[in-house]
Protein backbone atom coordinates (compact mmCIF):
# COMPACT_ATOMS: atom_id res chain seq x y z
CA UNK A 1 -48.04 -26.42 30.21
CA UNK A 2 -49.35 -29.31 32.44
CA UNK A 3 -53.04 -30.45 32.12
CA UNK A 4 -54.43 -32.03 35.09
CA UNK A 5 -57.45 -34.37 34.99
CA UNK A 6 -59.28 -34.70 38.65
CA UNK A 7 -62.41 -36.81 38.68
CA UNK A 8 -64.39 -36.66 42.08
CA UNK A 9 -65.34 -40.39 42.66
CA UNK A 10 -64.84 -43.50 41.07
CA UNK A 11 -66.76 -44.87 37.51
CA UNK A 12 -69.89 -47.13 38.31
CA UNK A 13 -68.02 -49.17 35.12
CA UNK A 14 -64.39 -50.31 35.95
CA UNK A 15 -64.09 -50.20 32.00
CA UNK A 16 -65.57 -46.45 32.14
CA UNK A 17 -61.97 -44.71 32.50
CA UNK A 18 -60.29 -46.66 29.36
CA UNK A 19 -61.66 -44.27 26.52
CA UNK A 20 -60.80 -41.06 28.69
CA UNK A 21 -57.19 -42.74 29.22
CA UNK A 22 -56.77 -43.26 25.62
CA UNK A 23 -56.89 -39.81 25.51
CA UNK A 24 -55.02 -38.32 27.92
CA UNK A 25 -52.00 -40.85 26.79
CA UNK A 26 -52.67 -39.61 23.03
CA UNK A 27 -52.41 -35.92 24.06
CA UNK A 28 -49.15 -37.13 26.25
CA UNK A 29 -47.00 -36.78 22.87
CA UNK A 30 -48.03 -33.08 23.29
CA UNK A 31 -47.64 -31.94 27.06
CA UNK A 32 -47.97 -33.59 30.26
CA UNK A 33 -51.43 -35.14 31.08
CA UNK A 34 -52.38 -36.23 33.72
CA UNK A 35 -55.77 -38.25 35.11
CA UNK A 36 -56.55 -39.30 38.60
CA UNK A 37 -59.65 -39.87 40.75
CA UNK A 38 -60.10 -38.05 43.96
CA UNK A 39 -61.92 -37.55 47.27
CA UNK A 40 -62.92 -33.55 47.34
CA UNK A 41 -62.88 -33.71 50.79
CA UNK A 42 -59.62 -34.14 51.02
CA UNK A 43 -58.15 -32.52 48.26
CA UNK A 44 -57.73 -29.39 47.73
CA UNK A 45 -56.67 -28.10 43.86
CA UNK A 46 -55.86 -24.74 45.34
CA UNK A 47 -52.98 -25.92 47.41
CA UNK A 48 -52.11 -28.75 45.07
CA UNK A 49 -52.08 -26.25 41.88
CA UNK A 50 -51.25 -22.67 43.17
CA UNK A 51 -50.68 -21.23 39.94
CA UNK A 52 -52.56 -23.42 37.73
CA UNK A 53 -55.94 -22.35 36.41
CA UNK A 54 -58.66 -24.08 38.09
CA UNK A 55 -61.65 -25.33 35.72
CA UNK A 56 -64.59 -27.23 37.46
CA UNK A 57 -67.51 -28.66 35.49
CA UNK A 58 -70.32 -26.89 36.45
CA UNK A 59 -73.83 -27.10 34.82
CA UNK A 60 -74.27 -23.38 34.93
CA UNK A 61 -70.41 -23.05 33.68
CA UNK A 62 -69.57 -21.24 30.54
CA UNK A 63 -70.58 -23.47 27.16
CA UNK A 64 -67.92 -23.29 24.70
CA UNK A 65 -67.67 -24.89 21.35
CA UNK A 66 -64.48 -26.98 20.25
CA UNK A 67 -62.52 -23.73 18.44
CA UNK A 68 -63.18 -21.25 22.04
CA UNK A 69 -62.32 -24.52 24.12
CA UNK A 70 -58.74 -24.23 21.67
CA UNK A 71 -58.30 -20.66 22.64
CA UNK A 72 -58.29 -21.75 26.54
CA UNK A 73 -55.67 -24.49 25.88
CA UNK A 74 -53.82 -21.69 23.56
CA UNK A 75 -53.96 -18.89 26.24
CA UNK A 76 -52.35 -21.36 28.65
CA UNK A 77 -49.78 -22.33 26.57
CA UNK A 78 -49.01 -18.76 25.39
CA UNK A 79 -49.10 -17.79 29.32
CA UNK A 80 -47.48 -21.17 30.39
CA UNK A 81 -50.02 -21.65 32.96
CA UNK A 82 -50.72 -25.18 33.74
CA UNK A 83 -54.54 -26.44 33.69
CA UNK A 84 -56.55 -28.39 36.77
CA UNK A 85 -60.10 -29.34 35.20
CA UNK A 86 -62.30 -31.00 38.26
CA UNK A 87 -65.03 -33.04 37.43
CA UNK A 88 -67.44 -33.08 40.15
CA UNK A 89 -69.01 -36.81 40.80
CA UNK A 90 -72.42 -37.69 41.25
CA UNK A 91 -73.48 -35.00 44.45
CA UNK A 92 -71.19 -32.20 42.10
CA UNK A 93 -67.93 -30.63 43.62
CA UNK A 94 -67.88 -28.34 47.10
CA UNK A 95 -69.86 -25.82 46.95
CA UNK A 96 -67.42 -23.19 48.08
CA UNK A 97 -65.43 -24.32 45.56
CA UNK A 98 -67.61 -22.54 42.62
CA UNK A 99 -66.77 -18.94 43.43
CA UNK A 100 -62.62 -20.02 43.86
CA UNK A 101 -62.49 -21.23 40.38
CA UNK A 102 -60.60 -19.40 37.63
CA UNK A 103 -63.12 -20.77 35.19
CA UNK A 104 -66.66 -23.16 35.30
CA UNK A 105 -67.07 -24.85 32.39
CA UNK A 106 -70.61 -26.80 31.37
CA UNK A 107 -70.03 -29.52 28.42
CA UNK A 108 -73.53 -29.09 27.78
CA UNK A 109 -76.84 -28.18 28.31
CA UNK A 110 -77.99 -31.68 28.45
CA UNK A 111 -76.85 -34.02 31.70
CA UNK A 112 -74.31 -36.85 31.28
CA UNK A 113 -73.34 -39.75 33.48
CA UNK A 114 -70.04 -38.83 34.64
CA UNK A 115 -67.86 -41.40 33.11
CA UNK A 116 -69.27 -39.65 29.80
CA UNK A 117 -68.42 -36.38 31.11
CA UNK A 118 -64.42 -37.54 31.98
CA UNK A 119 -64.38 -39.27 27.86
CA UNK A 120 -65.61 -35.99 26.37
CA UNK A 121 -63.23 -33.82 28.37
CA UNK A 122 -60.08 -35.83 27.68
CA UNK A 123 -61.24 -35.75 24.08
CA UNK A 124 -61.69 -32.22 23.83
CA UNK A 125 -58.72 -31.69 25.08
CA UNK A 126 -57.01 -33.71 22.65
CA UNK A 127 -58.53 -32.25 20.40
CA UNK A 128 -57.09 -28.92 21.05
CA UNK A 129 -53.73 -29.77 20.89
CA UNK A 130 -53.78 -31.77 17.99
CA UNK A 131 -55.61 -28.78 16.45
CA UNK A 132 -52.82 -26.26 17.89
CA UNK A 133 -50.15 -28.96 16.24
CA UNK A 134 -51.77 -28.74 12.78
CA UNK A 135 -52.25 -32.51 13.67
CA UNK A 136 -54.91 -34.24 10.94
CA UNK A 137 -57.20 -35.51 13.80
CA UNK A 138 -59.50 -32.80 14.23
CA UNK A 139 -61.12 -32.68 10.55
């Protein structure tokens, strides 16, 4: 399993990326992370990912908490799918992306700048596989 971190513009903060990078070199000892900053209108996870499962943060995505977010990050390890999450940027992701995804995913019913959004994702998915590990960090 790969996990793939795309974040649609770039942080307001330079300093903004430095928790969410913490993260995603912590769950490095685990599987392959990876974070990067892109330009949705020219990129294209489809094509990039063909047979990864494609979660975009959407506001009217799914909520889960921290144990059903583990049973995603399970599933695609038991199915060895990799993982693209796409964090949309301040005017969201492509419209015509929504219906394409395998999955949209809200972080919460409340709205968060999107530097926020990229820390809590990283985390959570930390989380999981430190969880999945038996690793202390999730008590």
């Amino acid at each position: 399993v790969r996990i793939y971190l795309y974040y649609a513009g770039k942080p307001r903060d330079v300093h903004a990326n430095r928790m969410a990078e913490e993260f995603v070199k912590r769950t490095g000892h685990y599987t392959r992370c990876e974070m990067r900053e892109i330009k949705p209108e020219r990129f294209d996870p489809w094509s990039k990912h063909p047979a990864a499962w494609k979660v975009l943060l959407d506001p009217a995505g799914k909520r889960l908490n921290s144990q059903q977010f583990i049973s995603l990050i399970a599933k695609a390890e038991l199915e060895a799918r990799d993982v693209a999450f796409v964090v949309g940027g301040a005017d969201g992701l492509p419209e015509d992306w929504r219906s394409r995804a395998d999955w949209l995913l809200s972080l919460s019913s409340m709205t968060f700048p999107h530097e926020l959004a990229r820390v809590v994702l990283a985390e959570q998915i930390y989380r999981a596989f430190t969880s999945l590990r038996g690793h202390p960090y999730p008590r």
